[in-house]
C-alpha atoms as a PDB file:
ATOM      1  CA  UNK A   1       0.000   0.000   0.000  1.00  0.00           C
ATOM      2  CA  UNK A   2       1.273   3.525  -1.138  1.00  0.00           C
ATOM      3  CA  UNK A   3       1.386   6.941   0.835  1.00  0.00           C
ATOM      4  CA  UNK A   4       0.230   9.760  -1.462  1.00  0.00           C
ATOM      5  CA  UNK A   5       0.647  13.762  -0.207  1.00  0.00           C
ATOM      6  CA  UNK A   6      -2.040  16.145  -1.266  1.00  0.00           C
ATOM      7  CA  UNK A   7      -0.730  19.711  -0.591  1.00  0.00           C
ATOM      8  CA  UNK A   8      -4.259  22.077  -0.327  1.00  0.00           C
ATOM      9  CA  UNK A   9      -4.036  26.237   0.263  1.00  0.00           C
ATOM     10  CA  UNK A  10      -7.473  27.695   1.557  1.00  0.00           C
ATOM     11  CA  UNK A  11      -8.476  30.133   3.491  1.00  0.00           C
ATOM     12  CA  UNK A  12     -10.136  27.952   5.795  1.00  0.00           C
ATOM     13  CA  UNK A  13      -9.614  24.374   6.792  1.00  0.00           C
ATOM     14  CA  UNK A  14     -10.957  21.933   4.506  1.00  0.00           C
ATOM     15  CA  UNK A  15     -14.058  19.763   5.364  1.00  0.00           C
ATOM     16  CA  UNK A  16     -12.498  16.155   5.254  1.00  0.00           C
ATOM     17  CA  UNK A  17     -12.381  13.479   8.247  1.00  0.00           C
ATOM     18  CA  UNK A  18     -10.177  10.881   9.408  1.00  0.00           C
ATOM     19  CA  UNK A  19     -11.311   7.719   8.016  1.00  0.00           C
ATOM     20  CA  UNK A  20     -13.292   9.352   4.965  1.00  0.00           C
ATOM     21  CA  UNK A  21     -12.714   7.695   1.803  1.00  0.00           C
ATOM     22  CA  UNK A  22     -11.307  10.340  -0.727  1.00  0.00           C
ATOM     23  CA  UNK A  23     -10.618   9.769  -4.549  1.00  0.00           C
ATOM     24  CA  UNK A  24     -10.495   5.729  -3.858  1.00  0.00           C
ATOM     25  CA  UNK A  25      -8.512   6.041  -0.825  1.00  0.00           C
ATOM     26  CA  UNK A  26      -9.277   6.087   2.725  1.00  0.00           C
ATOM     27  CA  UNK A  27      -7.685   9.429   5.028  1.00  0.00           C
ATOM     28  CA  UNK A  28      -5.721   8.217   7.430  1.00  0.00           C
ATOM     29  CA  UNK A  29      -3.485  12.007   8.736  1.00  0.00           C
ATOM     30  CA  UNK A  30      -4.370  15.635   8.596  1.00  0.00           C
ATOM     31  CA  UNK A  31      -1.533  17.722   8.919  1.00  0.00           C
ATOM     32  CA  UNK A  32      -2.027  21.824   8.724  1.00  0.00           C
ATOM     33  CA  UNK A  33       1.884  22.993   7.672  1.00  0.00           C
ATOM     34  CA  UNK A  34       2.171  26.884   8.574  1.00  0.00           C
ATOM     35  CA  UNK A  35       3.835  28.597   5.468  1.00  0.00           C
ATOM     36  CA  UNK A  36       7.059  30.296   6.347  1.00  0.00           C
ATOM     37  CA  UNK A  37       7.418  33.880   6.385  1.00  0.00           C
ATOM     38  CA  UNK A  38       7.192  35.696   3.211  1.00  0.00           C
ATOM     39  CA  UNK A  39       9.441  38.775   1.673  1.00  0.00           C
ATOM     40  CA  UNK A  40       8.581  42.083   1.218  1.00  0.00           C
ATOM     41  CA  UNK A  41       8.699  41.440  -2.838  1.00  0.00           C
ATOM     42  CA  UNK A  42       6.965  38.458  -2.692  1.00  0.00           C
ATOM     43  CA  UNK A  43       4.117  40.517  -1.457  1.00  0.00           C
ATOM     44  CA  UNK A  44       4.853  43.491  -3.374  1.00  0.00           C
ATOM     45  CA  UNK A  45       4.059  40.937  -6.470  1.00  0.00           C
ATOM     46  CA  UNK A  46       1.152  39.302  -5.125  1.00  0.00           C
ATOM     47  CA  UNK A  47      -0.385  42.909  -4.288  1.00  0.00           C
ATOM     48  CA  UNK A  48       0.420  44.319  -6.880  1.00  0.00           C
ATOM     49  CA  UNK A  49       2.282  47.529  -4.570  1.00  0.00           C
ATOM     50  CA  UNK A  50       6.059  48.602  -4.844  1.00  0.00           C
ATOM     51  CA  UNK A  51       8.294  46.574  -2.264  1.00  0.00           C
ATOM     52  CA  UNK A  52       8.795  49.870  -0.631  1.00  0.00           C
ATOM     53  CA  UNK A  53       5.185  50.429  -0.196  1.00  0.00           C
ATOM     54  CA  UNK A  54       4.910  46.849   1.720  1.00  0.00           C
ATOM     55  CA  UNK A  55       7.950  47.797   3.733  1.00  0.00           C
ATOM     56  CA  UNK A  56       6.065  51.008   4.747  1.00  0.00           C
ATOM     57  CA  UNK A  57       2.822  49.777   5.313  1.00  0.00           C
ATOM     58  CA  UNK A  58       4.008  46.391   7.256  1.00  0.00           C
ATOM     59  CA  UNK A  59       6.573  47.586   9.259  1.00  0.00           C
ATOM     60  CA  UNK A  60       4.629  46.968  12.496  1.00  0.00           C
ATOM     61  CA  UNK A  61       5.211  42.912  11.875  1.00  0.00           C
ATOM     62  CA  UNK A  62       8.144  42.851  10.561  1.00  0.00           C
ATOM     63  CA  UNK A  63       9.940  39.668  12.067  1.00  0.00           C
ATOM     64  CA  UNK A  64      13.192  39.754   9.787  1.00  0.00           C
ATOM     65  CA  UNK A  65      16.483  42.365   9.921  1.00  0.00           C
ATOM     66  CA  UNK A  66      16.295  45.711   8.778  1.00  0.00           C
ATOM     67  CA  UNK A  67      18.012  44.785   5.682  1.00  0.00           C
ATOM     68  CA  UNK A  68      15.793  41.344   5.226  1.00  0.00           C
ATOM     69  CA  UNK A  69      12.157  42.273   5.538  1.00  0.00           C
ATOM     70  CA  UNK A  70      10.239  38.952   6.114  1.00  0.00           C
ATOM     71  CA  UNK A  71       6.127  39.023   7.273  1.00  0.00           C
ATOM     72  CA  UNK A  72       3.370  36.218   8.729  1.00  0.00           C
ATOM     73  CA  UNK A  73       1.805  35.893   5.402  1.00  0.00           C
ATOM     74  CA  UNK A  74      -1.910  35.620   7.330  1.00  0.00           C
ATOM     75  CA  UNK A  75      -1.320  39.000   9.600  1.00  0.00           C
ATOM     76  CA  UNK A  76       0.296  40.480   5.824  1.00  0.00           C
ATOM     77  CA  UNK A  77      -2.829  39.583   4.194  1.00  0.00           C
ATOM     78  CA  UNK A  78      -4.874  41.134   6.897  1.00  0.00           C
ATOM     79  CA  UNK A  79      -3.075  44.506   6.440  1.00  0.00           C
ATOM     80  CA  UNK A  80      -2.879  44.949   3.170  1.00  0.00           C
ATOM     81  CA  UNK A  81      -6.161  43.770   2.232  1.00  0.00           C
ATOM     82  CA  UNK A  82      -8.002  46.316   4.190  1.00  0.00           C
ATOM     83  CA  UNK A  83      -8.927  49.076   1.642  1.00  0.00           C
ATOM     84  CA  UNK A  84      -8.134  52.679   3.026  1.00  0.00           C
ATOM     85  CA  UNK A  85     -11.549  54.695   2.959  1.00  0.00           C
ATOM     86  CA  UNK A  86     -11.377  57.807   0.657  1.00  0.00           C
ATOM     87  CA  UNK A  87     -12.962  60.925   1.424  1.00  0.00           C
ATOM     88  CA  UNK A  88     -15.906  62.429   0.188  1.00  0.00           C
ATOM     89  CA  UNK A  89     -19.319  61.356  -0.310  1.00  0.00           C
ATOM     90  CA  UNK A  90     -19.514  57.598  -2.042  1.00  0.00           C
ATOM     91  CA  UNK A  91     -20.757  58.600  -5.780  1.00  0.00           C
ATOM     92  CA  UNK A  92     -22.382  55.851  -8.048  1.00  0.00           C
ATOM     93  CA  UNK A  93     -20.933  55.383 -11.843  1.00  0.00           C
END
């Protein structure tokens, strides 16, 4: 009998159970593998923001040297997702 790895990325945990049969085979471990921190231009990237921007905004979490800016992707998603409010009065298109 053969061990097969199935590497998932959600947001939130997947629905499956210990002993639930899956594509023909039967789940025998869950494992939840934290992803290592993440760089300041891998972010930049993702976002779509200048590296310098990230450094900016994220410097509150920063975990690596002043020269190697690394972040907890999950509390770097939280920050950066959250959409600045603009001024003014919300007008419709």
């Amino acid at each position: 009998m053969a061990e097969y790895v199935i590497t998932l990325e959600a947001d939130r945990p997947p629905e499956i159970l210990l002993g639930q049969t899956l594509f023909g085979g039967k789940v025998t471990a869950l494992n939840l593998r934290k992803k290592k921190l993440v760089s300041a231009s891998e972010l930049a990237q993702k976002y779509g923001l200048s590296a310098t921007t990230v450094r900016e905004k994220l410097n509150a979490i920063n975990q690596g040297t002043s020269g190697k800016h690394l972040y907890d992707p999950d509390l770097a998603d939280e920050l950066l997702k959250t959409k600045k409010r603009t001024r003014g009065r919300y007008r419709e298109l």
